[in-house]
Protein backbone atom coordinates (compact mmCIF):
# COMPACT_ATOMS: atom_id res chain seq x y z
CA UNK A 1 0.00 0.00 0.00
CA UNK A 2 3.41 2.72 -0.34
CA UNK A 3 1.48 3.90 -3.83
CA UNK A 4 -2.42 4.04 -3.85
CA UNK A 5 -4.07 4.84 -7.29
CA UNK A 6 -6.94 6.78 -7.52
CA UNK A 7 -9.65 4.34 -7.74
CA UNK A 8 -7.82 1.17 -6.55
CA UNK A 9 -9.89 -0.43 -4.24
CA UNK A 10 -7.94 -1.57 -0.77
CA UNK A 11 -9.69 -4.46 0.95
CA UNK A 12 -9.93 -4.06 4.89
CA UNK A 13 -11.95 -4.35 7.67
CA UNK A 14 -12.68 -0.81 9.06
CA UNK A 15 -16.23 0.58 9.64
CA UNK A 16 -16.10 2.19 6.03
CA UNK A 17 -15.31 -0.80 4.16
CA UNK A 18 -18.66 -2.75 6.08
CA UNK A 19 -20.89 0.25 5.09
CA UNK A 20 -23.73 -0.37 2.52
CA UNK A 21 -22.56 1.27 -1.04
CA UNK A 22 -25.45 3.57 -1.22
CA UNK A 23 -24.81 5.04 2.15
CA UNK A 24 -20.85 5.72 1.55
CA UNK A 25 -22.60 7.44 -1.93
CA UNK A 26 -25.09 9.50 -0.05
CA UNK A 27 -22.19 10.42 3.07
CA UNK A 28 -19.61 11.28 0.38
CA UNK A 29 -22.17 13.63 -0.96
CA UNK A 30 -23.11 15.34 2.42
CA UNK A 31 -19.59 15.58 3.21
CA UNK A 32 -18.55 17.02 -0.26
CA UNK A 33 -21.46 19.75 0.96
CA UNK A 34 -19.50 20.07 4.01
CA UNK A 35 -16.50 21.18 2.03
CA UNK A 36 -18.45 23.21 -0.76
CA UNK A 37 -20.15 25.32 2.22
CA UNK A 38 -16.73 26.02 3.45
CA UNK A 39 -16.57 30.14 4.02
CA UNK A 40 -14.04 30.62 6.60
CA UNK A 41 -11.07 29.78 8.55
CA UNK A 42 -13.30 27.30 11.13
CA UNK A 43 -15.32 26.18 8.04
CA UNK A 44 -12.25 25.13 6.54
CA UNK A 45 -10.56 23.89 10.15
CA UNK A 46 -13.98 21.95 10.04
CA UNK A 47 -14.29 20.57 6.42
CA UNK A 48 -10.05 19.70 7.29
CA UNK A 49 -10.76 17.61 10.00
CA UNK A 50 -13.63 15.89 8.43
CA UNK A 51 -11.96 14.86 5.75
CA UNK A 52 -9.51 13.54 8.20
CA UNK A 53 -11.62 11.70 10.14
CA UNK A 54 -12.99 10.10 6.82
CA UNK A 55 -9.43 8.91 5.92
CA UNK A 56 -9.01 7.52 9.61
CA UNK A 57 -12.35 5.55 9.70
CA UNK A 58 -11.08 4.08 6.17
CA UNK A 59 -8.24 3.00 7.83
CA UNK A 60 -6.23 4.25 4.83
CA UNK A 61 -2.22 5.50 5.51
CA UNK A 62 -2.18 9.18 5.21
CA UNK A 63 1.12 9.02 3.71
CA UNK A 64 0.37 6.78 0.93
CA UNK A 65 -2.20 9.30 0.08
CA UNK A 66 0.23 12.59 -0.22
CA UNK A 67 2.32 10.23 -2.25
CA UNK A 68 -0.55 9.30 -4.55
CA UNK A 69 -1.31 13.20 -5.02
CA UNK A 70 2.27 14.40 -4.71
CA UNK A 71 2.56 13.85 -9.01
CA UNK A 72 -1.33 16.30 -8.85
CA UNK A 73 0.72 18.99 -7.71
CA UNK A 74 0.85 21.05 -10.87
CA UNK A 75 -3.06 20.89 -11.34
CA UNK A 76 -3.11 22.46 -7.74
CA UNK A 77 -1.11 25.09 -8.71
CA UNK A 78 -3.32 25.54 -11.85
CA UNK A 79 -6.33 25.90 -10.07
CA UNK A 80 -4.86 28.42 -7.52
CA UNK A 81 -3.22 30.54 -10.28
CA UNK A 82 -6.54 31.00 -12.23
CA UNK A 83 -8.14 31.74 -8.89
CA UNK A 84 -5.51 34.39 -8.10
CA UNK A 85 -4.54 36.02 -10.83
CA UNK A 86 -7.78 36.39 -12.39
CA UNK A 87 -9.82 37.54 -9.26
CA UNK A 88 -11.49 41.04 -9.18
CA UNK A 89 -11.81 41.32 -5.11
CA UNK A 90 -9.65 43.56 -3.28
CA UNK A 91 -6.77 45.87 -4.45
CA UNK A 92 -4.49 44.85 -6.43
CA UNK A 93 -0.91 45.48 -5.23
CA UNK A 94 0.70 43.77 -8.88
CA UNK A 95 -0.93 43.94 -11.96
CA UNK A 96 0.25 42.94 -15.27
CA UNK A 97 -2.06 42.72 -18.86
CA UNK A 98 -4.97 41.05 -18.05
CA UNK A 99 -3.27 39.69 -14.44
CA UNK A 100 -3.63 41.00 -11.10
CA UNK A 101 -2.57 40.18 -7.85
CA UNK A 102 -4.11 41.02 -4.39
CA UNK A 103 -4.64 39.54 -1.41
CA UNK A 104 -8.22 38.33 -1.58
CA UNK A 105 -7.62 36.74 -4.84
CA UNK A 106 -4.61 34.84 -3.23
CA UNK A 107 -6.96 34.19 -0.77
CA UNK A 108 -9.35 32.87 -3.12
CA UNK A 109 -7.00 30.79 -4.88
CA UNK A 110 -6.07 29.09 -1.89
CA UNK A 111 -9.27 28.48 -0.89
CA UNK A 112 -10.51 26.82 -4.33
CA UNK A 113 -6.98 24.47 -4.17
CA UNK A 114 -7.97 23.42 -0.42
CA UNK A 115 -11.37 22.86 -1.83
CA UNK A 116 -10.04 20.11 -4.63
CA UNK A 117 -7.53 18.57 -2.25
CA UNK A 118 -10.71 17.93 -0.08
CA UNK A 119 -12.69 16.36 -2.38
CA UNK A 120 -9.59 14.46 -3.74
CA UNK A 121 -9.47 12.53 -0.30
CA UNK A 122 -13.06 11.93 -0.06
CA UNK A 123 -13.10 10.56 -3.48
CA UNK A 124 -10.08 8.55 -2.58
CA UNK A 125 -12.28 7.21 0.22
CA UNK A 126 -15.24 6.44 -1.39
CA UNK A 127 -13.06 4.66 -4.07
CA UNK A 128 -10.55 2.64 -2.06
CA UNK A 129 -13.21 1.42 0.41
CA UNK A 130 -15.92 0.37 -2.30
CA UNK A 131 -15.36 -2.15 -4.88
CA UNK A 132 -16.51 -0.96 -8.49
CA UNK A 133 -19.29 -3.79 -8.52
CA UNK A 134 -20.24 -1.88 -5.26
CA UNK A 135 -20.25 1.59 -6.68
CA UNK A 136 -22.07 0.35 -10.08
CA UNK A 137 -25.25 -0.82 -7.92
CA UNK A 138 -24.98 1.62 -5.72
CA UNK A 139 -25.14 4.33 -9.05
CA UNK A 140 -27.88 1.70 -10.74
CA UNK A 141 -30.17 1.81 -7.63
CA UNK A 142 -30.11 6.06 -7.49
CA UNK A 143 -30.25 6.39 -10.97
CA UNK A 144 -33.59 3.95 -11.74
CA UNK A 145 -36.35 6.86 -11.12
CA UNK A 146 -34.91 7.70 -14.50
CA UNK A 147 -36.36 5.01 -16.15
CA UNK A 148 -39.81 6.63 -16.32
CA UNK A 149 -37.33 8.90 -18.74
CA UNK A 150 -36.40 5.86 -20.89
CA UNK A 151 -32.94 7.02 -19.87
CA UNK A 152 -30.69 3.81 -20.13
CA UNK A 153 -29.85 3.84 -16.57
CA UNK A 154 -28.05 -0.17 -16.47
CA UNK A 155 -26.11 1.05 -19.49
CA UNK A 156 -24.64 3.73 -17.88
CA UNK A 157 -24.11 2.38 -14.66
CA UNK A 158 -22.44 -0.17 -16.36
CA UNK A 159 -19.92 2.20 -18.32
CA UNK A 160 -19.19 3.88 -15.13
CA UNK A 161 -18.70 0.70 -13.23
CA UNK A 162 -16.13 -0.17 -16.31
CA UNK A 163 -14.36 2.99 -15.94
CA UNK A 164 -14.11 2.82 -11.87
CA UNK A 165 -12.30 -0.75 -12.73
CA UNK A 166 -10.08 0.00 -15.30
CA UNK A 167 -8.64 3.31 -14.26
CA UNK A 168 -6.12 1.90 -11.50
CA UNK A 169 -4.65 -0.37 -14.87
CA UNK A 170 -4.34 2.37 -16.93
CA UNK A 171 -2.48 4.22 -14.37
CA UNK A 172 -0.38 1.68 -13.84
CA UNK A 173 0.04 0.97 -17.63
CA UNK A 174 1.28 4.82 -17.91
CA UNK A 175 3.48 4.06 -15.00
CA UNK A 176 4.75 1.37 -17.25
CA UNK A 177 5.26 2.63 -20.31
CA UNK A 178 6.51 6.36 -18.98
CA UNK A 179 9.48 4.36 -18.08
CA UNK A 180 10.07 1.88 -20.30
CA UNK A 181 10.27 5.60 -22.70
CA UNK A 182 12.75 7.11 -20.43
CA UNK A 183 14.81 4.42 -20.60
CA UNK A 184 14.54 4.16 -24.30
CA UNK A 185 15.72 7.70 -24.03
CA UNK A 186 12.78 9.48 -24.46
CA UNK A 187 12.52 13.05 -23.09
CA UNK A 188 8.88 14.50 -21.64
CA UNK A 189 9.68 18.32 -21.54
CA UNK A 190 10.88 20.88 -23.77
CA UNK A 191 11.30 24.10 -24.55
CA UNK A 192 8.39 26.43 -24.86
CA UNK A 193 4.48 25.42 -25.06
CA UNK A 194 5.29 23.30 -28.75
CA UNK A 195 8.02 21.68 -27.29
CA UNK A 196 6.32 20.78 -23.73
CA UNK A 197 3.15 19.85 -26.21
CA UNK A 198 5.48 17.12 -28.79
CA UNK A 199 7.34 16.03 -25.56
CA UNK A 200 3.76 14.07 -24.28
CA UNK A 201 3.88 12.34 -27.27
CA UNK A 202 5.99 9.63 -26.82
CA UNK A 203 3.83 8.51 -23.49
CA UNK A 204 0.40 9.61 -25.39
CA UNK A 205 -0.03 8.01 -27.80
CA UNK A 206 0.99 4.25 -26.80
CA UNK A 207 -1.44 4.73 -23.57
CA UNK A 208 -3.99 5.59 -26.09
CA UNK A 209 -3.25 2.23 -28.08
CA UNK A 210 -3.13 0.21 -24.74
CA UNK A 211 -6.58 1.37 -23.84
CA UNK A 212 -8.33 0.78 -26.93
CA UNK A 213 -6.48 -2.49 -26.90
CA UNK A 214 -7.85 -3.20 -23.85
CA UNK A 215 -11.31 -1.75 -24.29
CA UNK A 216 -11.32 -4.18 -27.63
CA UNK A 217 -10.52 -7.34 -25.37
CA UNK A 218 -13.53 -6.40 -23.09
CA UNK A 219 -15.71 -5.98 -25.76
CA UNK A 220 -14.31 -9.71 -27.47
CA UNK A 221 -15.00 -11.25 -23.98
CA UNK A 222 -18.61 -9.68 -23.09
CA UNK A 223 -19.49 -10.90 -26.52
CA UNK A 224 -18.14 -14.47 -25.81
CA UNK A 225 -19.98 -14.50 -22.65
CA UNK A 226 -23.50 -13.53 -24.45
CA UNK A 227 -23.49 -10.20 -23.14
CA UNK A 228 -26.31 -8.58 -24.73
CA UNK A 229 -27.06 -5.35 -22.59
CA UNK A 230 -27.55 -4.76 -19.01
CA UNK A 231 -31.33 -4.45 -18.71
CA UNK A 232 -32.83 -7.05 -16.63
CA UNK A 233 -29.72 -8.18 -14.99
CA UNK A 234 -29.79 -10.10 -11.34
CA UNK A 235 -27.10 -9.61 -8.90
CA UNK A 236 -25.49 -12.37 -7.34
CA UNK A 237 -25.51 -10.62 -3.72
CA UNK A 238 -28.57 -8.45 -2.44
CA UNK A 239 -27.00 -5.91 -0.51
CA UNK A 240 -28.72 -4.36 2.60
CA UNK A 241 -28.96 -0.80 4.78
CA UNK A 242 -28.02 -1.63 8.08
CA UNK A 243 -28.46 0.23 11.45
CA UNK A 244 -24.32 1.18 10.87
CA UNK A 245 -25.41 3.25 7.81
CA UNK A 246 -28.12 4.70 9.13
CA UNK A 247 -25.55 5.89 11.84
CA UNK A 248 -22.92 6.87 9.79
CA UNK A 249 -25.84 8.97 7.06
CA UNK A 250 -26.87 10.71 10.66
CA UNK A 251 -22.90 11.66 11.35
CA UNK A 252 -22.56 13.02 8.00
CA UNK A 253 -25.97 15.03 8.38
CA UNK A 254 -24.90 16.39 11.79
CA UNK A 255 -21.22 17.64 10.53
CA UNK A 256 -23.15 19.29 7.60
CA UNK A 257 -25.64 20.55 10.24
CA UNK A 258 -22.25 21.97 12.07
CA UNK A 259 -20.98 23.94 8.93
CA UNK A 260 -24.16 25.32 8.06
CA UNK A 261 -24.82 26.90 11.33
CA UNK A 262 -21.05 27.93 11.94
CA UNK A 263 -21.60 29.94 7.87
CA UNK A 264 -24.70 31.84 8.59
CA UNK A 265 -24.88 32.65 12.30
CA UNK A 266 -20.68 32.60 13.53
CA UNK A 267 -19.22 35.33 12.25
């Protein structure tokens, strides 16, 4: 467990892994509330040690997790540049074109990066505790009031269920081929945006090729099994709502209770 991929499922025993799908669904969602309602330094204190307390109860090793995100870093820093130098708020004390800085748009940007990072770990919870079977039915069974719609709810459950299982390969496929480049001698930066752009190629394009070749032998084997469409498909295993995840939907209601009193009546 030194490198966790983002939406490799770790088998355990802790309280999260024994929860019902549906109710880790519903309690990521309250808790991604938590963090979206977020406003100040003790809503983000709170929405911190929430998240915390998530990753704890999952029973997952903190510092696997900063290694997992460690490579994310220059999305972070994407999301708090656009967030800072773009912001309108406050005076600007540097300003350059159509770029300004000030200190409620730094502010800002920090705030939208500590919201990601947040949601990163609960998503990293929801996905390492639930296996993608899980997190299929669990989308299936929310998604069927569609169905007066004629939307093709088992279809797309099923595609999502396909992509929960097959991104932890693909990552590690990258992994693979990234070095198998470098060692060929293969070089991933260059100089200016064109050269930065061509540099990607070499680990591109065969990741592209290894998923369609994979997403051909899927196809090859549902066929060969008489796959013919996920409508009216039984489940081996019936799962259940137990009184744990009834508990664990009231926790999540009463932290969300918590931020939304601290945002409109602490100030």
């Amino acid at each position: 467990m030194e490198n966790l991929l983002l939406g490799q499922y770790v088998p355990s025993d802790s309280f999260v892994h024994r929860m019902d799908a549906r109710a880790k669904l519903l309690g990521f969602l309250l808790l991604l509330a938590v963090v979206l309602l977020a406003a100040d330094g003790f809503g983000y204190i709170w929405a911190a040690a929430v998240t915390a307390a998530a990753v704890l109860a999952a029973r997952l090793p903190a510092k696997s997790l900063v290694v997992s995100f460690r490579g994310m870093w220059p999305f972070f820093l994407v999301i708090f540049s656009m967030n800072a130098l773009f912001s309108k708020s406050g005076e600007a004390f540097w300003s350059w074109w159509i770029f300004r800085l000030s200190v409620a748009g730094i502010l800002q940007g920090i705030r939208a990066a500590a919201n990601m990072a947040f949601l990163l770990a609960l998503s990293a919870v929801l996905l390492y505790t639930t296996p993608p079977v899980q997190v299929t039915e669990a989308l299936e069974s929310f998604l069927k009031p569609l169905k007066l719609l004629r939307v093709p709810v088992e279809e797309i459950a099923m595609i999502l269920g396909i992509s929960f299982r097959f991104l932890p390969d693909l990552l590690t496929e990258t992994e693979k081929i990234r070095r198998a480049q470098l060692a060929r001698g293969a070089r991933f930066s260059g100089r200016g945006v064109w050269g930065k752009a061509t540099g990607v190629l070499p680990l591109v394009v065969p990741v592209f090729l290894s998923a369609f070749r994979r997403a051909d032998a899927l196809s090859t084997a549902m066929e060969a099994r008489a796959y013919r469409g996920a409508a009216g498909r039984t489940h081996r295993t019936l799962s259940q709502l137990r009184a744990m995840d009834g508990a664990a939907l009231g926790f999540c209601l009463s932290v969300l209770a918590v931020q939304i009193f601290a945002g409109y009546f602490i100030k």
